[in-house]
N, C-alpha and C. Protein backbone atom coordinates (compact mmCIF):
# COMPACT_ATOMS: atom_id res chain seq x y z
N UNK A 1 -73.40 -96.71 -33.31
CA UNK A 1 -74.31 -96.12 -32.35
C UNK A 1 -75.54 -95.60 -33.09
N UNK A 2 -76.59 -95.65 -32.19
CA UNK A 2 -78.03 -95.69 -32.90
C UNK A 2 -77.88 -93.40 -32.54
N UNK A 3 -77.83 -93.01 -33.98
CA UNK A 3 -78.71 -91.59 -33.96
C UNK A 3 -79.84 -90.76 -33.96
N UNK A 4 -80.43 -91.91 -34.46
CA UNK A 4 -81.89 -91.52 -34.71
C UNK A 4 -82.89 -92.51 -35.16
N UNK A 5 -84.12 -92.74 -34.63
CA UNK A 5 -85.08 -93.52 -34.96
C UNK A 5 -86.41 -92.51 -35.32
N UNK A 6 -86.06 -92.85 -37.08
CA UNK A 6 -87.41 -92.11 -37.56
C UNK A 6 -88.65 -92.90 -38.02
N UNK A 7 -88.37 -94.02 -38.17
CA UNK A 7 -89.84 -95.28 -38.69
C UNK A 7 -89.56 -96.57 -38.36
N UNK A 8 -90.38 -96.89 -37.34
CA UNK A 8 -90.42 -98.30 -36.80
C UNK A 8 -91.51 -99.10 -37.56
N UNK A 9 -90.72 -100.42 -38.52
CA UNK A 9 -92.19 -101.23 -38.80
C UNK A 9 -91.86 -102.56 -38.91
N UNK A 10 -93.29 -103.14 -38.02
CA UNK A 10 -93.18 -104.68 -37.77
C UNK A 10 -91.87 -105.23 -36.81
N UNK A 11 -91.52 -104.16 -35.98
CA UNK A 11 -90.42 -104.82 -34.94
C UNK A 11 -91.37 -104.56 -33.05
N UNK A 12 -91.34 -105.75 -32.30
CA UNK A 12 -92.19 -105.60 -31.42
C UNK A 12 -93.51 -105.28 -31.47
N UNK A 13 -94.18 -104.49 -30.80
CA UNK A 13 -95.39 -104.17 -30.79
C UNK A 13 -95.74 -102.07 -31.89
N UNK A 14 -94.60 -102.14 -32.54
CA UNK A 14 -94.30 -100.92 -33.15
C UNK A 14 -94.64 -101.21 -34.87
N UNK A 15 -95.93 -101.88 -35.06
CA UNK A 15 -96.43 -102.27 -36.45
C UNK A 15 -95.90 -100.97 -37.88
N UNK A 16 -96.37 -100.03 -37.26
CA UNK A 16 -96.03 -98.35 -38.63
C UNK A 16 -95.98 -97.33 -37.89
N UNK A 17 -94.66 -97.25 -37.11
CA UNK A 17 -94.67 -95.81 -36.36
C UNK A 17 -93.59 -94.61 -37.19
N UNK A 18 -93.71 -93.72 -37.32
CA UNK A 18 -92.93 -92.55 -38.17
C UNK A 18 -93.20 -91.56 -36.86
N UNK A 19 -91.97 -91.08 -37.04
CA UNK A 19 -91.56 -90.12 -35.93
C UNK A 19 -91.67 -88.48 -36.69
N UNK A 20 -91.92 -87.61 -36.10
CA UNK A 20 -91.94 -86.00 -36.48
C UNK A 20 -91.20 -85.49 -35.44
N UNK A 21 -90.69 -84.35 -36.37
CA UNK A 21 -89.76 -83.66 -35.40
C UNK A 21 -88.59 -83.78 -35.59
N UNK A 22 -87.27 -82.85 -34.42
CA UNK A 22 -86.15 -83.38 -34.17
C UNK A 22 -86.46 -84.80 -33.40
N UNK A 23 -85.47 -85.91 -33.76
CA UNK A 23 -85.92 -87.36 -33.09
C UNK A 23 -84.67 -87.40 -33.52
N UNK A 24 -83.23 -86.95 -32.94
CA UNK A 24 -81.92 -86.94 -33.31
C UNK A 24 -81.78 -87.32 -31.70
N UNK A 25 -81.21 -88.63 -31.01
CA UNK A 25 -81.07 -88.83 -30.12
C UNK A 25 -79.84 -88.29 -29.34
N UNK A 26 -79.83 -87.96 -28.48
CA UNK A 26 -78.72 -87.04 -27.37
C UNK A 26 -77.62 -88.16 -26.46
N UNK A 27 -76.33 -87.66 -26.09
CA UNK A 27 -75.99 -88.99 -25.68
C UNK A 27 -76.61 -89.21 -24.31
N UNK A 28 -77.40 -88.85 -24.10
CA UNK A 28 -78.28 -89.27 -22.53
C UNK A 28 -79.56 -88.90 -22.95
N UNK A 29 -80.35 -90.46 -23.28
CA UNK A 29 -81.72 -90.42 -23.79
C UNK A 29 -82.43 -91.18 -22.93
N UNK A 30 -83.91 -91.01 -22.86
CA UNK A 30 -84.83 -92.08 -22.04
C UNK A 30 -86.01 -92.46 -22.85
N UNK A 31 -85.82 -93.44 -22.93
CA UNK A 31 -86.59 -94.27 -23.74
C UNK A 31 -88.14 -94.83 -22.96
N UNK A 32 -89.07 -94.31 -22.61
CA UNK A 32 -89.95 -94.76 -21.75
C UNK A 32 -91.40 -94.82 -22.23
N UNK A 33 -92.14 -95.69 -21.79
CA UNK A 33 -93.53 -96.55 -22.80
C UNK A 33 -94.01 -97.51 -21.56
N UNK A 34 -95.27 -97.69 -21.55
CA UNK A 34 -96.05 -98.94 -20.77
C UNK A 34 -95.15 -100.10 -20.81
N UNK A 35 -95.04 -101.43 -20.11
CA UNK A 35 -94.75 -102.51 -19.70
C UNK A 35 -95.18 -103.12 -21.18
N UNK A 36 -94.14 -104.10 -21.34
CA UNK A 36 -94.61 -104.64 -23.27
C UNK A 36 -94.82 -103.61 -24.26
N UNK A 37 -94.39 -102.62 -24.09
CA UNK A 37 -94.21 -101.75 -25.60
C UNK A 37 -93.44 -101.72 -26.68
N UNK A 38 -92.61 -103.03 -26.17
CA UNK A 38 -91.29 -102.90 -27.53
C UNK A 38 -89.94 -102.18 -26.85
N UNK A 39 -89.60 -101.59 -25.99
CA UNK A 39 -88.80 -100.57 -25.24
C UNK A 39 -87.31 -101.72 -25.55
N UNK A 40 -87.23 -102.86 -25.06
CA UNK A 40 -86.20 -103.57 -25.29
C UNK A 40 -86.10 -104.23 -26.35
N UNK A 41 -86.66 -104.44 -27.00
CA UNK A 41 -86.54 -104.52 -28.92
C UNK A 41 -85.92 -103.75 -29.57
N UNK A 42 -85.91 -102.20 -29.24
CA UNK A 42 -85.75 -101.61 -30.03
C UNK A 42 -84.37 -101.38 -29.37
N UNK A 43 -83.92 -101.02 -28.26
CA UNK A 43 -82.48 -101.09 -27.59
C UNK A 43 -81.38 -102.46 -28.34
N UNK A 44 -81.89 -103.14 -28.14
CA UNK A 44 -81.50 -104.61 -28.87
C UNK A 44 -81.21 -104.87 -30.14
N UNK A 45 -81.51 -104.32 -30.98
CA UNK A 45 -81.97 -104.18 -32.51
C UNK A 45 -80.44 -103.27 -32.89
């Protein structure tokens, strides 16, 4: 099971993203972004 996503690179439309903060995912998370953002790439992955 996925815990945490701290640096997304070169997967979907997520070229160098680094996360700040707690980014320790909860077991009831929502994952939400514009239409084509990568949202099911990264579920998938």
């Amino acid at each position: 099971m996925i815990t945490k996503i701290e640096k997304l690179k070169n997967i979907g439309n997520f070229e160098d993203y680094t996360a700040s903060g707690d980014v320790t995912l909860k077991p009831f998370c929502i994952v939400y972004a514009e239409n084509g953002a990568g949202k099911t790439t990264i579920v998938y992955r």
